[in-house]
Protein backbone atom coordinates (compact mmCIF):
# COMPACT_ATOMS: atom_id res chain seq x y z
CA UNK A 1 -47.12 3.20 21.89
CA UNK A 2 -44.44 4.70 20.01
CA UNK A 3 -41.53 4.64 22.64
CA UNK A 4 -42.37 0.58 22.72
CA UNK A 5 -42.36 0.18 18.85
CA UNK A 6 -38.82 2.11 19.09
CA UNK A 7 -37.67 -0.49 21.48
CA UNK A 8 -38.59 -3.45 20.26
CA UNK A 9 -37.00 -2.15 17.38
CA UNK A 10 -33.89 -1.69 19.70
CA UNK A 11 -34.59 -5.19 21.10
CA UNK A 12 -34.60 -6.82 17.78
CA UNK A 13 -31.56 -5.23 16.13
CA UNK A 14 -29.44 -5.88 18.96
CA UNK A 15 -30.45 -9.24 18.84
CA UNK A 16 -29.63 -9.63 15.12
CA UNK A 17 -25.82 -8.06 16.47
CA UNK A 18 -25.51 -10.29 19.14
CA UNK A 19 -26.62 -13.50 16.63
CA UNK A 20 -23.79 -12.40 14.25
CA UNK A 21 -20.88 -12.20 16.51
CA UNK A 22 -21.89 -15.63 16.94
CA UNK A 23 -21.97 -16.67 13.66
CA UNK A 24 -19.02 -14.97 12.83
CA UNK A 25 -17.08 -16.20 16.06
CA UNK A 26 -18.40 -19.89 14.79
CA UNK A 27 -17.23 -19.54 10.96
CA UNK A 28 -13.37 -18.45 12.27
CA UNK A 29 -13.47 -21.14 14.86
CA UNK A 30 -13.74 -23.50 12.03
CA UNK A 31 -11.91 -22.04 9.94
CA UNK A 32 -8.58 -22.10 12.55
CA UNK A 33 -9.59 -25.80 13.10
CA UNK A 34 -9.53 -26.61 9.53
CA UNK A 35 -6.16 -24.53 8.91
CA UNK A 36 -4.87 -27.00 12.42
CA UNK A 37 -6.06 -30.16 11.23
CA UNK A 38 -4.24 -29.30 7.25
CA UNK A 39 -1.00 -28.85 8.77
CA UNK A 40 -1.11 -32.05 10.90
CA UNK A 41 -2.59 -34.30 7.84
CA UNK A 42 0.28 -35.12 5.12
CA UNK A 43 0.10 -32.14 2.31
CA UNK A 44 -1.51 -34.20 -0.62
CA UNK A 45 -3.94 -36.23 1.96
CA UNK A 46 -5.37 -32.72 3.08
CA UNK A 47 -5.68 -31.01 -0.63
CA UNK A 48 -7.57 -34.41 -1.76
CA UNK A 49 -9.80 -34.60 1.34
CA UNK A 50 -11.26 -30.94 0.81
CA UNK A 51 -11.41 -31.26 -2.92
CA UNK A 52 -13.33 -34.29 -2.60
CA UNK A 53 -16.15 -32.86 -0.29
CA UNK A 54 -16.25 -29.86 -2.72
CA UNK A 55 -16.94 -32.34 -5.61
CA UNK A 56 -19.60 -34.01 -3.22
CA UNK A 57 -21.71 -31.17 -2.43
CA UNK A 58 -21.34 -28.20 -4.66
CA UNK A 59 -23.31 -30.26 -7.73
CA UNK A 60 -26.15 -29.71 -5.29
CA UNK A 61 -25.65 -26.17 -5.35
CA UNK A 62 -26.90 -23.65 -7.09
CA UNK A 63 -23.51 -22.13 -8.55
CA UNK A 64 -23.26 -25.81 -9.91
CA UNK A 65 -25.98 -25.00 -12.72
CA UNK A 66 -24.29 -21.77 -13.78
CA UNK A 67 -20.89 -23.68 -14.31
CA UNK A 68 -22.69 -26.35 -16.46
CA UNK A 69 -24.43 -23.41 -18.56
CA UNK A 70 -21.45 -21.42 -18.70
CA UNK A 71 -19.47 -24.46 -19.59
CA UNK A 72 -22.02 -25.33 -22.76
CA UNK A 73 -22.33 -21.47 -23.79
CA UNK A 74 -18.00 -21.83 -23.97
CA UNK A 75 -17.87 -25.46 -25.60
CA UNK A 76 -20.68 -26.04 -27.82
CA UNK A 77 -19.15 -28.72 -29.01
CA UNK A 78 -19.22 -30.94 -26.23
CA UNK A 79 -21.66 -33.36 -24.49
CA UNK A 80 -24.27 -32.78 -21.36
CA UNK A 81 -21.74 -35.33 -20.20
CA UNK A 82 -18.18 -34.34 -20.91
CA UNK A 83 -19.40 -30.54 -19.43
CA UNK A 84 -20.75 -32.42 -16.08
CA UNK A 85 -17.22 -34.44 -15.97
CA UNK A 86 -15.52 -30.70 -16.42
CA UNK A 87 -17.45 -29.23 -13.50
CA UNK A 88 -16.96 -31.41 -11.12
CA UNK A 89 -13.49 -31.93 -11.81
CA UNK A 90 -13.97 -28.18 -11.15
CA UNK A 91 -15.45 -28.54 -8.04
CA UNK A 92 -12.65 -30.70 -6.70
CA UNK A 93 -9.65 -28.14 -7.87
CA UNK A 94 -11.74 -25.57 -5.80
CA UNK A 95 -11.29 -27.84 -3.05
CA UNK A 96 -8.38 -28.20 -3.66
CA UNK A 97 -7.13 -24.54 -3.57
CA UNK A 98 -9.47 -23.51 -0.63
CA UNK A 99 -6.99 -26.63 1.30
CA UNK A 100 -3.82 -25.36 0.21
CA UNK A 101 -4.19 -21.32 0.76
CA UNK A 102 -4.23 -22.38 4.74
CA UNK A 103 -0.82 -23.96 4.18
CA UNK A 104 0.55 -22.53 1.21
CA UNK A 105 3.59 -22.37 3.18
CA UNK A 106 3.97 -26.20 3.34
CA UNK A 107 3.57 -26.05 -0.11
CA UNK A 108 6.33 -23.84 -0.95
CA UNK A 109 8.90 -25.79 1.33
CA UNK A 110 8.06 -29.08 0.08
CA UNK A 111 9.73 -27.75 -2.98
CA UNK A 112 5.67 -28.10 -4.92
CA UNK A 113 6.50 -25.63 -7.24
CA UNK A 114 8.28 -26.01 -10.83
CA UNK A 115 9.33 -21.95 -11.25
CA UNK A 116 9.39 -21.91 -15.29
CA UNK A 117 9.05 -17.98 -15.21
CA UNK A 118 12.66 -16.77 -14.65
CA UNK A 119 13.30 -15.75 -18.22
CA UNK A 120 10.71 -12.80 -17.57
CA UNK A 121 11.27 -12.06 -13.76
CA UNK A 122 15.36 -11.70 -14.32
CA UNK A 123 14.41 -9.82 -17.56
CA UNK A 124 12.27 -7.48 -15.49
CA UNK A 125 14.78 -6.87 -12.58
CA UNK A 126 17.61 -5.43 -15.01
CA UNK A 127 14.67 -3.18 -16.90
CA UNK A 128 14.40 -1.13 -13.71
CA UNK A 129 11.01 -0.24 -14.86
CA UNK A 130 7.26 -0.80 -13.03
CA UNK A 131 5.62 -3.95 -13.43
CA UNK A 132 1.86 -4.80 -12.91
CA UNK A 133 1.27 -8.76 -13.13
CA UNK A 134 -1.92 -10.47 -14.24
CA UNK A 135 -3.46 -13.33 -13.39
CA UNK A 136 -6.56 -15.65 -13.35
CA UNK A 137 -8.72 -17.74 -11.33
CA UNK A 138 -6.63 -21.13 -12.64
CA UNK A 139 -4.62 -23.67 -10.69
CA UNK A 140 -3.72 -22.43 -7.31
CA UNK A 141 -3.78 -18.30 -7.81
CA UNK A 142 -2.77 -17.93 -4.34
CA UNK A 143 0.67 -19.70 -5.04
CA UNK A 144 1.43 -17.55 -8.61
CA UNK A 145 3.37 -15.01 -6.86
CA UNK A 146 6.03 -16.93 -5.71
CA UNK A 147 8.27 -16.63 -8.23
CA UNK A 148 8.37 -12.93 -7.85
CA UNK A 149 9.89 -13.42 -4.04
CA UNK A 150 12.45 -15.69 -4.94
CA UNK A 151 13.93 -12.70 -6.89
CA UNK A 152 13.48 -10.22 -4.91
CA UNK A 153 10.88 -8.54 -6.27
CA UNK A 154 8.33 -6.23 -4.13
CA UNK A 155 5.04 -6.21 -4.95
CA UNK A 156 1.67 -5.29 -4.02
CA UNK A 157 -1.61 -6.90 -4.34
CA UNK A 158 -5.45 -6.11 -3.42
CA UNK A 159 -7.92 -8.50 -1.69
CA UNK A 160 -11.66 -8.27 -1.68
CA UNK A 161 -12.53 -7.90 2.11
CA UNK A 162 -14.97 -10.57 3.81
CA UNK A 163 -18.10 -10.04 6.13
CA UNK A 164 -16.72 -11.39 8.62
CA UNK A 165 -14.03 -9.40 10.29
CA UNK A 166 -11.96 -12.36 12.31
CA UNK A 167 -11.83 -14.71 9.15
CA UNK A 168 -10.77 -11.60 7.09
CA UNK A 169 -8.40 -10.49 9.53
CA UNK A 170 -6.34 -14.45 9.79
CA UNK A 171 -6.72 -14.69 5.79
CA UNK A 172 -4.86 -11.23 5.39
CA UNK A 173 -2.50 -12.50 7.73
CA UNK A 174 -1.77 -15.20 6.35
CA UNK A 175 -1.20 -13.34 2.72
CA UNK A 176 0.82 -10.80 3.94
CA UNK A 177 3.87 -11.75 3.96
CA UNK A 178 3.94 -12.48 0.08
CA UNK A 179 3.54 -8.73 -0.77
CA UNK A 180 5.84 -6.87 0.89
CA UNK A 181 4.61 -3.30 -0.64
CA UNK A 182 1.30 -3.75 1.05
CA UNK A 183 -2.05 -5.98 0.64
CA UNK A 184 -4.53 -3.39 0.55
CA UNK A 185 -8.41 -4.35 0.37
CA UNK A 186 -10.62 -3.40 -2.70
CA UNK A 187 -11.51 0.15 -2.17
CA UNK A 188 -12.07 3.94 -3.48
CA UNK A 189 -8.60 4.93 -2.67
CA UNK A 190 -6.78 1.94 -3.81
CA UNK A 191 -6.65 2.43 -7.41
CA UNK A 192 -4.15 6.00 -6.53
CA UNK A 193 -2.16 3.68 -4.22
CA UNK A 194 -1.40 1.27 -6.95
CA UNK A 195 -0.68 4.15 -9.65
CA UNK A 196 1.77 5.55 -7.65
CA UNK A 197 3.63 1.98 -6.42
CA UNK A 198 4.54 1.54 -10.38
CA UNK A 199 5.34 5.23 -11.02
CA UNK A 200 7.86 4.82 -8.85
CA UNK A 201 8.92 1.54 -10.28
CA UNK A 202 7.12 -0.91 -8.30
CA UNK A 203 5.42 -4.48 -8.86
CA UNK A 204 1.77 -5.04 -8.62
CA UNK A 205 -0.14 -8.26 -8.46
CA UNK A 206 -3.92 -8.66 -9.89
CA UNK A 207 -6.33 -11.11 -10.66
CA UNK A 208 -7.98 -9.83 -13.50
CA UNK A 209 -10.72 -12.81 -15.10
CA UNK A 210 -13.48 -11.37 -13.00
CA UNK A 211 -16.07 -9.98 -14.21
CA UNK A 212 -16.16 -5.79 -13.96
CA UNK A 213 -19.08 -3.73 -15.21
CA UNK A 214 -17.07 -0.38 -14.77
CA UNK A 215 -14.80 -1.81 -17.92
CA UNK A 216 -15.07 -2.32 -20.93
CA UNK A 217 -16.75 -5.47 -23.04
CA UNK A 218 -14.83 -7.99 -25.22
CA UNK A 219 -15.29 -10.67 -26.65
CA UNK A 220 -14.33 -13.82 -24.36
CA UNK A 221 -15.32 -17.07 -25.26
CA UNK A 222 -17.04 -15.88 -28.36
CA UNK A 223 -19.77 -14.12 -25.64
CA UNK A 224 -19.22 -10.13 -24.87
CA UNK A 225 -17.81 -10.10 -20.84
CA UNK A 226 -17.28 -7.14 -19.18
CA UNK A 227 -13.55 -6.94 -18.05
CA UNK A 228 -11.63 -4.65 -16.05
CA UNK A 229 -9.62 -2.22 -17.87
CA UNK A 230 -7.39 -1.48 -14.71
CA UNK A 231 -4.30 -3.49 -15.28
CA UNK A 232 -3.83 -1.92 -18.67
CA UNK A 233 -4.23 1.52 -17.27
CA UNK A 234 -1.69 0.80 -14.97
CA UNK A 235 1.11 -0.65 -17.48
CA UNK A 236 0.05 1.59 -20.23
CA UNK A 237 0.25 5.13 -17.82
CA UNK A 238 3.40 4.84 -16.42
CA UNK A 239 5.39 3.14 -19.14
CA UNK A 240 5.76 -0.18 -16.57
CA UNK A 241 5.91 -4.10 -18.24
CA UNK A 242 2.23 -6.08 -18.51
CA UNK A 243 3.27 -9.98 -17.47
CA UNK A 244 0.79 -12.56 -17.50
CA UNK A 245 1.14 -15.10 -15.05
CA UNK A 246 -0.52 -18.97 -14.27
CA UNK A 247 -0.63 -21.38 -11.70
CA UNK A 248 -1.24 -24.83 -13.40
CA UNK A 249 -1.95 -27.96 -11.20
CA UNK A 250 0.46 -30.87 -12.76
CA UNK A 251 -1.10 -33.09 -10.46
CA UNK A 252 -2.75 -33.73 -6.55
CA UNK A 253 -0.50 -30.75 -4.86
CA UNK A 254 2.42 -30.24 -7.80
CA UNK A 255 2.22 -27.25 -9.69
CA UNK A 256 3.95 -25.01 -12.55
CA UNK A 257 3.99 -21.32 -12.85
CA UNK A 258 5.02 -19.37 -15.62
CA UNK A 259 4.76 -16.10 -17.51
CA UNK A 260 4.38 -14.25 -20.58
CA UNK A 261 4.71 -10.99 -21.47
CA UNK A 262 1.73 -8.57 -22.51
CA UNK A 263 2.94 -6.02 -25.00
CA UNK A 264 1.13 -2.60 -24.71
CA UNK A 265 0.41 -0.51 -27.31
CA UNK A 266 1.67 3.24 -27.25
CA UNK A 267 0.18 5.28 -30.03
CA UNK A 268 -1.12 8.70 -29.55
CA UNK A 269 -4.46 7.06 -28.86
CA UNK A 270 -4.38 6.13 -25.13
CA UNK A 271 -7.12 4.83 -24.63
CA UNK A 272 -7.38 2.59 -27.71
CA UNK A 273 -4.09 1.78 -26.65
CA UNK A 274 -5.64 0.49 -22.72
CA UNK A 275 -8.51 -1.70 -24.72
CA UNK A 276 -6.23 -3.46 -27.18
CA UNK A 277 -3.72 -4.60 -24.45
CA UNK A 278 -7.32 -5.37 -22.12
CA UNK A 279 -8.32 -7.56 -25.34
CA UNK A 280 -4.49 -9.13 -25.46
CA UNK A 281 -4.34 -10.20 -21.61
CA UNK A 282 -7.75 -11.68 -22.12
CA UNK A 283 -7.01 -13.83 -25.63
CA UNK A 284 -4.06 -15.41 -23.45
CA UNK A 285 -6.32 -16.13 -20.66
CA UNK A 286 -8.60 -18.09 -23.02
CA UNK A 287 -5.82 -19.83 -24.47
CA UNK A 288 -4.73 -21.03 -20.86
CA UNK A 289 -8.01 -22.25 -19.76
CA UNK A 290 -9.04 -23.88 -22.78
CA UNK A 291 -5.64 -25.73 -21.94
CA UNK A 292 -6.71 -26.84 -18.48
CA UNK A 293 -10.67 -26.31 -18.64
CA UNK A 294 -11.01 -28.20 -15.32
CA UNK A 295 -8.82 -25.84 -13.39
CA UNK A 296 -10.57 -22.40 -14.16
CA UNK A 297 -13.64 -21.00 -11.84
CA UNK A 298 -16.16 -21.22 -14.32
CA UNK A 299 -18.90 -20.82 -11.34
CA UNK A 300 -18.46 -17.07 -11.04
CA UNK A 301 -21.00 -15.02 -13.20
CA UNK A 302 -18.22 -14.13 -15.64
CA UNK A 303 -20.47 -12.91 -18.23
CA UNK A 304 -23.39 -11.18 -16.41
């Protein structure tokens, strides 16, 4: 009785294996479809098409009802109304940018991008000194570090690994290229990687709007948010420059990107220090999305 309970258990779980190699062999043979059929359609053509299904179905969803409350906690002010109009404009920028990271490339050579942070990056190359650079969920993030290769500059960046190892494995790919001192996925070894890349007067990249219950909480929005404390740690240890950067959509596939320095407080109280510039980077991020509502991810559970 026992030896058949074992293998049906056997049975069942290599049933469950075999049923997710096909799902997974299914999702990336969309997924290299899609990425063929966006870089025969004309750029702006393919950005709209996706961003327009996105605006179709993800008010159906259930992410849609967080945006809307997360929306009204942020802007009290406004309507049932103007918040729906926000989110689904939302909806269709996510489109948007899910389009354009399979042909970012396109992007770049169709000259798409207005570089206004050069003041910064040529002020950074003659410091000599480490660099961490922050950014947020705004625009097209996945186009933000392009300034940084026209110049020269090396950087690193970290990705959050996906379930499925094929689509993971062509997205990585595909990023590579734009971070020449390594994409490395999220991890319990990365943080020491990225310490020692700015020590030695390095350049790291990081998205840093998400929400992170190992930080600290400030105020964001007027709510409490728990926010990573990492990209502070990193400027404020090893004496390196805190830029914040944005991607903001002009209009369809035209974009600017720019940048603004984060000072960092260095008083004898280090860790004071890390929270203060944590609350700076984060003031500046409000200020930018309450510029461009419509082009931040306010579906994510920023605030727990």
């Amino acid at each position: 009785m026992t030896e058949g309970i074992v293998a049906g258990g056997a049975d069942e779980k290599g049933w469950r294996r075999r049923m997710r190699r096909i799902k997974y062999a299914l999702e990336y043979s969309a997924l290299r479809g899609l990425a063929g059929l966006l870089h025969i359609l004309p750029i702006d053509f393919g950005s709209w098409l996706m961003g327009a299904v996105w605006r179709l179905v993800a008010p159906h969803l259930r992410r849609h009802e967080r945006a809307l409350r997360q929306l009204a906690a942020a802007y009290p002010e406004k309507s049932r109304a103007e918040i729906e109009v926000i989110a689904r404009a939302m909806w269709m920028q996510l489109g948007r940018t899910f389009a354009e990271a399979l042909i970012s490339e396109r992007i770049v050579r169709a000259g798409r991008i207005d570089d206004r942070a050069g003041l910064q990056l040529d002020s950074l190359k003659t410091s000599g000194k480490g660099c961490v650079f922050v950014s947020l969920h705004t625009g097209n993030w996945e186009l933000v570090i392009y300034p940084t290769l026209l110049r020269g500059i090396k950087a690193a960046g970290v990705y959050q690994r996906m379930k499925n190892p094929k689509v993971d494995d062509y997205i990585m790919l595909a990023r590579r290229d734009r971070y020449s001192r390594g994409l490395f996925p999220k991890g319990n070894d990365v943080a020491r990687k990225l310490m020692r890349i700015v020590r030695d007067g390095g350049a790291v990249a990081l998205l840093a709007d998400l929400r992170d219950r190992r930080g600290i909480t400030i105020p964001f929005f007027g709510r409490p948010a728990p926010t990573t404390l990492f990209p502070a740690l990193l400027a404020r240890s090893n004496d390196a420059e805190l830029l914040a950067a944005r991607c903001v959509r002009t209009g369809g596939v035209h974009f600017y990107i720019e940048a603004e320095v984060i000072d960092v407080p260095r008083t004898a109280d280090r860790d004071a220090d890390i929270a203060e510039a944590t609350r700076r980077i984060h003031v500046l991020f409000e200020q930018w999305i309450r510029e461009h509502p419509e082009q931040w991810m306010w579906a994510h559970r920023r605030w727990g």
